[in-house]
Protein backbone atom coordinates (compact mmCIF):
# COMPACT_ATOMS: atom_id res chain seq x y z
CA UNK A 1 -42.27 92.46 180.43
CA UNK A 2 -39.34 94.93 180.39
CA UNK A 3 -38.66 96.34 177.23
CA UNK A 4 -35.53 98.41 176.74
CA UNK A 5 -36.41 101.74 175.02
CA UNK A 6 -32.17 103.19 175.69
CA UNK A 7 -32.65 105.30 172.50
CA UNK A 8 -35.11 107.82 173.90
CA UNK A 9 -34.27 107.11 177.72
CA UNK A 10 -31.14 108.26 176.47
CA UNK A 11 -32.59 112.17 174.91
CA UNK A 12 -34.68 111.93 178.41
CA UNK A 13 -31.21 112.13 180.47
CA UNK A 14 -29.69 114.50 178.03
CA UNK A 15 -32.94 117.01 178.55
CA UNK A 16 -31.91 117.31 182.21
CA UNK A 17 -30.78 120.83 182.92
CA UNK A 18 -31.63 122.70 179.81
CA UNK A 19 -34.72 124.48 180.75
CA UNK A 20 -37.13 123.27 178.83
CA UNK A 21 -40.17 121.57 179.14
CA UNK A 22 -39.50 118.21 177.97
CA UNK A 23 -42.53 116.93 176.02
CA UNK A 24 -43.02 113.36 174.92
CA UNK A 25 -45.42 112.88 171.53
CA UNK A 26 -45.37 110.21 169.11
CA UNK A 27 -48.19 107.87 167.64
CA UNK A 28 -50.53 106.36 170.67
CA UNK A 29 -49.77 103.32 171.93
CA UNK A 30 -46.20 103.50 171.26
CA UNK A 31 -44.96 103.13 175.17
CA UNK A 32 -44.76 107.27 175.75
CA UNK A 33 -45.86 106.54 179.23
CA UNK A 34 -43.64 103.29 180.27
CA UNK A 35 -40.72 105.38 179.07
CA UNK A 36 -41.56 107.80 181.18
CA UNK A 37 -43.32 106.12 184.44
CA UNK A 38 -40.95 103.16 184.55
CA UNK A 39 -37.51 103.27 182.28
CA UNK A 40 -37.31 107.34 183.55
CA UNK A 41 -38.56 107.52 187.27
CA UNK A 42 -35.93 103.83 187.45
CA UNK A 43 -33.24 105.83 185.94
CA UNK A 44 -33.43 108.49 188.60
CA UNK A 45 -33.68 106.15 191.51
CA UNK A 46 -30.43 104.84 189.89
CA UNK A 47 -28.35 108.13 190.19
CA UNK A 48 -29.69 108.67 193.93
CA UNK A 49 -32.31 111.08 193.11
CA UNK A 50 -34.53 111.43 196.40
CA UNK A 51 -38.17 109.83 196.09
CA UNK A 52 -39.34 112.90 198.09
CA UNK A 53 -38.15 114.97 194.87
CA UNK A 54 -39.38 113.39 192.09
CA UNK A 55 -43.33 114.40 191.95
CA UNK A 56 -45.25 111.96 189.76
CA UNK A 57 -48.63 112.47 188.40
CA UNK A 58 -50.97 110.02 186.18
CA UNK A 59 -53.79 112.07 185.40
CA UNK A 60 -55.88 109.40 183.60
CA UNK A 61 -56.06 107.91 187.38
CA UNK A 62 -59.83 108.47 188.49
CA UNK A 63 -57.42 108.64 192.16
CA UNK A 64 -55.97 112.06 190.55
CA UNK A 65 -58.94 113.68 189.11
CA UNK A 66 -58.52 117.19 191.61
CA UNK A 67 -55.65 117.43 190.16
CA UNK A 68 -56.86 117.91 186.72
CA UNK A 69 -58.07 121.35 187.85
CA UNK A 70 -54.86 123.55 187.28
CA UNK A 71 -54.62 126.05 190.01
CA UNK A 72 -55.35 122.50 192.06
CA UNK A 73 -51.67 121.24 189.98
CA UNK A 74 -49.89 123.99 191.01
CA UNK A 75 -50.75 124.45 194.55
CA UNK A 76 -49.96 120.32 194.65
CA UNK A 77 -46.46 120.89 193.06
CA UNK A 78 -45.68 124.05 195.08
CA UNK A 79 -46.10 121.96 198.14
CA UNK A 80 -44.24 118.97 197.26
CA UNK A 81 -41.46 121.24 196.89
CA UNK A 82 -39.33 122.05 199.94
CA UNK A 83 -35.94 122.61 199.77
CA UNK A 84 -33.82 123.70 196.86
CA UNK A 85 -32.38 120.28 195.70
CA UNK A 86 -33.26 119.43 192.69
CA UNK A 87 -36.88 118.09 191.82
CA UNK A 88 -38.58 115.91 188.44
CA UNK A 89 -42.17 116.78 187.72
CA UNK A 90 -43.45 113.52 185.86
CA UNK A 91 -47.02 114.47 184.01
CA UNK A 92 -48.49 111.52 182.42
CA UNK A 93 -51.36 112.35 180.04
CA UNK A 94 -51.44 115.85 180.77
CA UNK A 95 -54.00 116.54 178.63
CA UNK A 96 -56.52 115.44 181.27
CA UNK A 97 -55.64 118.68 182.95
CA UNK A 98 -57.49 121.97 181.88
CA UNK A 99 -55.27 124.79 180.60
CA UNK A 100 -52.15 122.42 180.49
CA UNK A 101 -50.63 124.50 178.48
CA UNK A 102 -50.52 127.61 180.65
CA UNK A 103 -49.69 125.64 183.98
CA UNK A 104 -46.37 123.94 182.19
CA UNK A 105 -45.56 127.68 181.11
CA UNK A 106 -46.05 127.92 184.84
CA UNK A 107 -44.20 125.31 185.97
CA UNK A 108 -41.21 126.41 184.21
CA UNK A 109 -40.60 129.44 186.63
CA UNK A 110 -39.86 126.87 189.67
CA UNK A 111 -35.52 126.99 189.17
CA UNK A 112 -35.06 123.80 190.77
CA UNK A 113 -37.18 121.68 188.73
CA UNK A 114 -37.02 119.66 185.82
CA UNK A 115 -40.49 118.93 184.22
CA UNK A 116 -41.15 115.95 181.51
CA UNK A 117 -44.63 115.30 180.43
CA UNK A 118 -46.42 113.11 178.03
CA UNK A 119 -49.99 113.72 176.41
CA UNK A 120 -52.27 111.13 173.85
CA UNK A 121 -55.32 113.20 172.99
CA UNK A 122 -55.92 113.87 169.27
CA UNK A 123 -54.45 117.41 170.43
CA UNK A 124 -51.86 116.60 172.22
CA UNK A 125 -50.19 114.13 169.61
CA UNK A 126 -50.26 116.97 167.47
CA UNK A 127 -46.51 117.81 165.99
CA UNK A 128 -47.20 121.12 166.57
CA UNK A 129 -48.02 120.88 170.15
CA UNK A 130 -44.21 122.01 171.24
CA UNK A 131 -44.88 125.46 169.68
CA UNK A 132 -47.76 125.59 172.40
CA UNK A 133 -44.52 126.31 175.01
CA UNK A 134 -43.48 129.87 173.65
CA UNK A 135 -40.54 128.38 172.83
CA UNK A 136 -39.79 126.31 175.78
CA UNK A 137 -40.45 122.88 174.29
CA UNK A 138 -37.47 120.27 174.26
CA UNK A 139 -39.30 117.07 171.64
CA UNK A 140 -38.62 113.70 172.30
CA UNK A 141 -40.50 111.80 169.55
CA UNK A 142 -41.04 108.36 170.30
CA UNK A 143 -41.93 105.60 167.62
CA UNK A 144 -43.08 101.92 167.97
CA UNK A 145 -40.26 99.55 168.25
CA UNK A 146 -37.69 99.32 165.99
CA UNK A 147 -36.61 95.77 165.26
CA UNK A 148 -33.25 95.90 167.86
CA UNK A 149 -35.89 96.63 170.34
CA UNK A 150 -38.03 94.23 169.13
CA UNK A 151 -35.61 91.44 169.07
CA UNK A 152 -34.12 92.02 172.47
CA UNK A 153 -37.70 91.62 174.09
CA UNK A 154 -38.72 89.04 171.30
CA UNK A 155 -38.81 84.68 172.89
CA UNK A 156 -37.62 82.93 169.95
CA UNK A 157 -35.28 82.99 166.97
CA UNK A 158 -33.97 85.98 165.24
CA UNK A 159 -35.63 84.46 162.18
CA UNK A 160 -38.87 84.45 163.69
CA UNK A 161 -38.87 87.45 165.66
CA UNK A 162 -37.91 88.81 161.79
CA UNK A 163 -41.40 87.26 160.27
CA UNK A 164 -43.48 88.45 163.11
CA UNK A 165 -42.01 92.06 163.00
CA UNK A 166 -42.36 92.33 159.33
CA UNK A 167 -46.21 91.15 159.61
CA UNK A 168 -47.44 93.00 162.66
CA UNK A 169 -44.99 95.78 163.66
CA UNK A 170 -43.76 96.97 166.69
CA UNK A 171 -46.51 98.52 168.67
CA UNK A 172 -45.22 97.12 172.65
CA UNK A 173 -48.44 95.81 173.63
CA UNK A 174 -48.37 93.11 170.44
CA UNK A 175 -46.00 90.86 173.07
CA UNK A 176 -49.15 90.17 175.32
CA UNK A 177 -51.20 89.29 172.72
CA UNK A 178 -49.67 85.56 171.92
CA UNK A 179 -52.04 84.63 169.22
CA UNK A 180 -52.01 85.78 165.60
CA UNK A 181 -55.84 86.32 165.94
CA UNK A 182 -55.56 89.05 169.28
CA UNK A 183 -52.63 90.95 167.39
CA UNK A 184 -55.02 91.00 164.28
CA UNK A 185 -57.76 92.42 166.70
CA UNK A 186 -55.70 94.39 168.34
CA UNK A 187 -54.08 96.35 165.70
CA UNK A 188 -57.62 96.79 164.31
CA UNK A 189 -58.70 98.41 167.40
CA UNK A 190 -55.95 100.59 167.50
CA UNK A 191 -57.19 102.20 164.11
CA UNK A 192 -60.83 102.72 164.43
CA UNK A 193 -61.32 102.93 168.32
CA UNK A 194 -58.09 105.18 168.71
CA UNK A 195 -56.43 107.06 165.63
CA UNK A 196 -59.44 107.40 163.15
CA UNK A 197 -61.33 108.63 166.10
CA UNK A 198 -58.47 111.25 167.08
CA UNK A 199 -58.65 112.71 163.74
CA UNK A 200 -62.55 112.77 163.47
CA UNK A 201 -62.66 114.33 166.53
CA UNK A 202 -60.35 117.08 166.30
CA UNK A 203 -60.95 118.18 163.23
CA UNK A 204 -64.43 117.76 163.05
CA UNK A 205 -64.42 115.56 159.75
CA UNK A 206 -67.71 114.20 159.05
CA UNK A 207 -67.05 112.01 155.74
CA UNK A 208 -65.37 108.87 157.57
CA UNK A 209 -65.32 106.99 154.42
CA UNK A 210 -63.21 109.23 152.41
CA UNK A 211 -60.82 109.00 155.26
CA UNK A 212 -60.58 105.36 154.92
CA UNK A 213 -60.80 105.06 151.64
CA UNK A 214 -57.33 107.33 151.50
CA UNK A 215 -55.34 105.30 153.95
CA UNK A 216 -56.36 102.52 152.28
CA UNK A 217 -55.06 104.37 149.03
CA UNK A 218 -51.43 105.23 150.74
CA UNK A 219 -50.94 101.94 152.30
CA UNK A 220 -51.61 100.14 148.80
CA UNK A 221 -48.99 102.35 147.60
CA UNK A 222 -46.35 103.10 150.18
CA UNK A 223 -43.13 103.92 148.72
CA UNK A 224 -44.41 105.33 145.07
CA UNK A 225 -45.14 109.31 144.50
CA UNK A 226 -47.43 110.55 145.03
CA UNK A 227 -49.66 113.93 145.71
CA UNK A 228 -52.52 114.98 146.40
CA UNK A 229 -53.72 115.76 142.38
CA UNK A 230 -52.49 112.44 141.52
CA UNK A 231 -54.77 110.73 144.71
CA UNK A 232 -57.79 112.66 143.10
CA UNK A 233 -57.15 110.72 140.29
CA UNK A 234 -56.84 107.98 142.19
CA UNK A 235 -59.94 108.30 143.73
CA UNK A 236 -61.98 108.43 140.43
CA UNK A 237 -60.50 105.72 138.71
CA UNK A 238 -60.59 103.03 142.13
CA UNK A 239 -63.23 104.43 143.92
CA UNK A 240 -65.75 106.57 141.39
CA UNK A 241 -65.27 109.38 143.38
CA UNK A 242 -64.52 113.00 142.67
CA UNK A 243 -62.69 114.74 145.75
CA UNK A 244 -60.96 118.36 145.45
CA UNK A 245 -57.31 117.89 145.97
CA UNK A 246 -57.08 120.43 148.76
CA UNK A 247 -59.16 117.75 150.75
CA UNK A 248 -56.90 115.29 150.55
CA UNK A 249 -54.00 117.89 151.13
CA UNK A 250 -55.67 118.41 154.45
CA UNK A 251 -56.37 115.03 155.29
CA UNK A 252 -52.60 113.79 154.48
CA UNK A 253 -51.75 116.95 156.86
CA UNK A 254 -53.82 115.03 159.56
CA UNK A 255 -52.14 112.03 159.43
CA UNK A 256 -48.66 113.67 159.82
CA UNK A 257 -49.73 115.34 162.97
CA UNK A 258 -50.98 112.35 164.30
CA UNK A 259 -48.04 110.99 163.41
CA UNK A 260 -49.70 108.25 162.21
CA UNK A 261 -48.11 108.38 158.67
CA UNK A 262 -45.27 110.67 156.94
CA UNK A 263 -43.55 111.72 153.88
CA UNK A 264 -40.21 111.98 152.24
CA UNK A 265 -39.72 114.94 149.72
CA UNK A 266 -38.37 114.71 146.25
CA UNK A 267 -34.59 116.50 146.26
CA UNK A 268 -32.62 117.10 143.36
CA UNK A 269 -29.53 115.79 144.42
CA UNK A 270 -27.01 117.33 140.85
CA UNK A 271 -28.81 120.55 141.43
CA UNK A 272 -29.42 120.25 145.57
CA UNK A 273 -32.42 121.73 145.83
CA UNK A 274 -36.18 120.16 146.23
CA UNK A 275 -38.43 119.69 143.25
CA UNK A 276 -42.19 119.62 142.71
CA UNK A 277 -44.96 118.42 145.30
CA UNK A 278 -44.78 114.55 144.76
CA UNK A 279 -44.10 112.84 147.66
CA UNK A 280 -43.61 109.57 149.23
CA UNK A 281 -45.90 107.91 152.30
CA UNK A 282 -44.88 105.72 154.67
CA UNK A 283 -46.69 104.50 157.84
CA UNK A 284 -45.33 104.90 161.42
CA UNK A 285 -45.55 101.52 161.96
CA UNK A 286 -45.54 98.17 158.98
CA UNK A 287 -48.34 96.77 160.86
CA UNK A 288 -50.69 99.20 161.13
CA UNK A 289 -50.21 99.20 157.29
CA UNK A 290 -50.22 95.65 156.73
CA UNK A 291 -53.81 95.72 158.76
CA UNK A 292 -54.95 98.88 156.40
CA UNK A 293 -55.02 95.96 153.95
CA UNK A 294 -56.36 92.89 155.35
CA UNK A 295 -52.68 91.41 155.57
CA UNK A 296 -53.51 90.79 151.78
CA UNK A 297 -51.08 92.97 149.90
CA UNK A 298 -47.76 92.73 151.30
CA UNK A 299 -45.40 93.46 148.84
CA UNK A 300 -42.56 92.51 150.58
CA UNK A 301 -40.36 95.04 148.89
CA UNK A 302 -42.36 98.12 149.63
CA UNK A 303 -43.02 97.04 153.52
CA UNK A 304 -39.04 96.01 153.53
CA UNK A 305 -38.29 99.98 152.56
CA UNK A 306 -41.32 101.26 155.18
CA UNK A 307 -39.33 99.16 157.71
CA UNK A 308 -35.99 100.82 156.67
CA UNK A 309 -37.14 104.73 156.24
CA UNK A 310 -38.90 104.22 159.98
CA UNK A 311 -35.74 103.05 161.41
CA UNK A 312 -33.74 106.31 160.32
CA UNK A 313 -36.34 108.41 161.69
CA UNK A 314 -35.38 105.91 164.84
CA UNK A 315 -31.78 106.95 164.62
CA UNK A 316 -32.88 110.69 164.30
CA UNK A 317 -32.04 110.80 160.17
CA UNK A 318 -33.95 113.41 157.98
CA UNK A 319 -34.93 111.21 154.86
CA UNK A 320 -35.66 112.22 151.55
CA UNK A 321 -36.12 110.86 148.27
CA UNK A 322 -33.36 111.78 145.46
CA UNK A 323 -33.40 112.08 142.14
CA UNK A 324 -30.49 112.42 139.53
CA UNK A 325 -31.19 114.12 136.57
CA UNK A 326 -29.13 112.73 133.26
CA UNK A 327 -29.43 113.92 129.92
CA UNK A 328 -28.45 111.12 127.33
CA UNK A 329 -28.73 110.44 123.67
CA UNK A 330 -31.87 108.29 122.75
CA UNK A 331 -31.60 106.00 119.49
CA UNK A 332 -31.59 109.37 117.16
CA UNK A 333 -28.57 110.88 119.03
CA UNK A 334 -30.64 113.57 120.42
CA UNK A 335 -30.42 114.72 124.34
CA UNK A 336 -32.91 113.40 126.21
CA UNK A 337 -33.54 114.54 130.12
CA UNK A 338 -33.51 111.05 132.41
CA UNK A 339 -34.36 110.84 136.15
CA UNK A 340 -32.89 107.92 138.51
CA UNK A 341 -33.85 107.49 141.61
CA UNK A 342 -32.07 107.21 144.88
CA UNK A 343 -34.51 105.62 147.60
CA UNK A 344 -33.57 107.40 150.30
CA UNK A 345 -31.23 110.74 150.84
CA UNK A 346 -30.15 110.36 154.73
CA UNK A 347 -28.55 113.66 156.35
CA UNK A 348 -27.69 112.98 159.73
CA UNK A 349 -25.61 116.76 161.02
CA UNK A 350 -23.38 117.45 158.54
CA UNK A 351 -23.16 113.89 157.11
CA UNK A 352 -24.81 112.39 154.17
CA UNK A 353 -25.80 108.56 153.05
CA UNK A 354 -27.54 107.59 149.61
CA UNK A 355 -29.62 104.27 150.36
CA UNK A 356 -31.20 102.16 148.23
CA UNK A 357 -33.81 99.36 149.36
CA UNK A 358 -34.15 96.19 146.85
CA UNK A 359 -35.79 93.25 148.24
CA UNK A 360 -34.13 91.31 145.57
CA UNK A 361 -31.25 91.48 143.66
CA UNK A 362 -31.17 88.25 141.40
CA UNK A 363 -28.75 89.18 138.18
CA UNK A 364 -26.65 91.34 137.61
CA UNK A 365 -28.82 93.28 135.44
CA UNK A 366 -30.84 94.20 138.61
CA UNK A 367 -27.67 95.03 140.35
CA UNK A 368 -27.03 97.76 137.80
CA UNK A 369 -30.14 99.31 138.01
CA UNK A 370 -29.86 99.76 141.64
CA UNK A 371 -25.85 100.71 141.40
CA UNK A 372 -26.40 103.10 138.99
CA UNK A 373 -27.89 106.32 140.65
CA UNK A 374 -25.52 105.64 143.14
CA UNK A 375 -23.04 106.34 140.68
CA UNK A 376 -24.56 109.13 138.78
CA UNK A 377 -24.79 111.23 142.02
CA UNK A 378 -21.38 113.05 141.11
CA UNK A 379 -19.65 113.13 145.14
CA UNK A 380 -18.37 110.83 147.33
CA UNK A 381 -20.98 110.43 149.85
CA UNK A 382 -21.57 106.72 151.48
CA UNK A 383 -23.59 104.78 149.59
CA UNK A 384 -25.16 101.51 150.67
CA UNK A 385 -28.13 99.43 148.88
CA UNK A 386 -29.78 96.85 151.16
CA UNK A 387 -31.09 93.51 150.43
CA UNK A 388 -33.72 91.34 152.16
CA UNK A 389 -30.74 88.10 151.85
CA UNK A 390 -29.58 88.00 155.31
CA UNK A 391 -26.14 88.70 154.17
CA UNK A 392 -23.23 90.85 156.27
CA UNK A 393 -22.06 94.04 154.82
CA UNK A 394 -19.65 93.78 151.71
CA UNK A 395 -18.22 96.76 149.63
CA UNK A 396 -17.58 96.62 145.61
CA UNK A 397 -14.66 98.46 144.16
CA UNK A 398 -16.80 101.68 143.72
CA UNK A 399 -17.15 101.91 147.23
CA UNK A 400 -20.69 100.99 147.50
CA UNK A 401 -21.55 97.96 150.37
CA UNK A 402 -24.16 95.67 150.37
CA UNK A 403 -25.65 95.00 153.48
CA UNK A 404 -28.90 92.30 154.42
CA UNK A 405 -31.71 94.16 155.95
CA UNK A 406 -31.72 92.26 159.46
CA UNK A 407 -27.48 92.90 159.90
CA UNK A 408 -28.51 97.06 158.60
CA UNK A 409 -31.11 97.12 161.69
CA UNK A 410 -29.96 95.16 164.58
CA UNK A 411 -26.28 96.97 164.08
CA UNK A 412 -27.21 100.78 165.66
CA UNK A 413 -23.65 102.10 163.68
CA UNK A 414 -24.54 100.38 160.28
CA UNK A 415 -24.73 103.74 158.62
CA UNK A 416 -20.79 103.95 159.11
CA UNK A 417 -20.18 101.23 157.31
């Protein structure tokens, strides 16, 4: 099955000609290689690049093992190049190859090429892995589908592709998989056979069960603050256990360069600057969440706002969590200091969106609650709460629009609304 991944394809053709090395990482399993092997390579044969010059290697083929040896790499490249027309090195899972690091360095001195490689190894997924380039490292990050991918590869009803999504996520190889049980399984899989084992293995972690026990912790409670002091308490109240903070510091760490879960930061959005270490978690993808738990807790409202802070990562959105600090008189007239939250602070370039994400908005009362942070923020930023009601975007005399969740992600410029 084809699946149309034009967001990233798009950063691939925009990386041509700027020197870099152009490195693929996001969360395993998320179709790093696909983009690269099949949407890429068929871009190129589409703008008349030669076959001759683009030089593919997959070195998790057993057919390619020499070429894992890296003197072995570049004598191969060297001699696939012979002319001075322009030439795409294509490394899929590079990480097979010793010293990868140096021979991409390498690579970079050949003018006439343009070099794009992708890696899945616990160290390779790293975030950190670009700064392993000198310099010289051009990021794509890929994520799991968003839900206008989903939909566009999805055999059924918008409705349905909506209940699926929301259950199981969009990890690609989920459409093979036609039975509720094998995407179950499958997800499963992916956790302890693939990113628990990443983790263990490079950083050496021997305590599996503390591991678990925290993801279990952040997926019960995505979209609350959080830090690491407050999981320790966490940890002795749910679980009897007594575990240093700094543990869980560098466990959370883990999971953010495995990109297997991340964080939005408290900013103080009156006084615009960033306040205290509690933080929210989200998961990189709703289903590897919803599996954390057994598919038992779903809290619709709290998977609804995972689904909507992963899809402005999609649209390449820093997100934050804002706060609006009021001081009011309480019943004896004195000044009292109030916080109200804003969901999500959205900087995209120089622009700015406040967000909020409320599953339901039944009365008016509700409506208040979410509308007034909004207000309090003191500029005239865009401001937009979304609902789960599948309803098209309408704006109230403040300015503020209300927009359904499916009509916010299957329209790419809903932000401008």
């Amino acid at each position: 099955m084809r699946i149309a991944r034009d967001i990233y394809l798009e950063k691939l053709k925009r990386g041509i000609g700027n020197g870099m090395i152009k490195v693929i990482t996001g969360i395993r399993r998320c179709g790093k290689s696909y983009l690269l092997s099949e949407l890429f390579r068929e871009y190129l044969a589409s703008i008349g690049i030669d076959e001759a010059h683009i030089i593919e290697v997959a070195l998790d083929d057993r057919a390619n093992i020499a070429l894992r040896d890296p003197d072995a790499m570049m004598s191969y490249v060297k001699s696939r190049i012979t002319d001075s027309g322009q030439y795409f090195i294509l490394l899929d899972e590079v990480q097979y190859m010793a010293e990868f690091e140096d021979v991409l360095n390498s690579l970079l001195h050949i003018r006439n090429a343009e070099i794009y490689v992708t890696g899945s190894n616990s160290h390779f997924l790293s975030s950190d892995i670009v700064t392993e380039f000198r310099g010289r490292g051009f990021e794509i990050q890929m994520h799991p589908l968003c839900f206008r991918e989903y939909v566009s590869a999805f055999n059924g009803s918008e409705e349905d592709a909506w209940d699926m999504f929301f259950n199981y996520g969009g990890m690609p190889a989920l459409f093979g998989l036609p039975s509720v049980s094998d995407k179950i399984a499958y997800l499963s899989q992916l956790f302890r056979q693939v990113y628990i084992k990443d983790i263990l293995e490079r950083h050496s972690i021997r305590n599996l069960d503390e591991l678990d026990e925290l993801l279990d912790i952040i997926a019960s409670s995505v979209g609350s603050l959080t830090n690491p002091s407050k999981l320790t308490r966490a940890f002795a109240s749910m679980k009897n256990k007594k575990i240093d903070p700094k543990t869980l510091r560098l466990y959370l760490k883990y999971f953010g360069e495995a990109f297997l879960v991340s964080s939005a930061r408290r900013y103080d959005i009156k006084g615009k600057k960033y306040i205290n270490s509690l933080q929210k978690y989200y998961f990189e993808d709703v289903g590897l969440r919803n599996i954390r738990l057994g598919l038992r807790q779903q809290d619709p409202g709290h998977i609804m706002e995972n689904i909507l802070y992963n899809e402005l990562r999609v649209r390449g959105c820093s997100v934050d969590v804002g706060v609006v600090e009021l001081r009011e008189p309480d019943v004896n007239e004195k000044l009292k200091r109030k916080h109200l939250e804003v969901d999500f602070v959205v900087n995209r370039g120089s622009e700015r969106i406040y967000i909020q994400s409320a599953f339901a908005i039944p009365h008016e009362e509700k409506r208040a609650q979410e509308v007034r942070p909004l207000e309090r923020t003191g500029d005239s930023f865009r401001k937009i709460i979304v609902v789960h009601d599948n309803i098209s975007a309408r704006r109230d005399e403040s300015g503020i629009t209300t927009i359904g969740i499916r009509k916010f992600l299957l329209d790419e410029n809903s932000l401008e609304l």
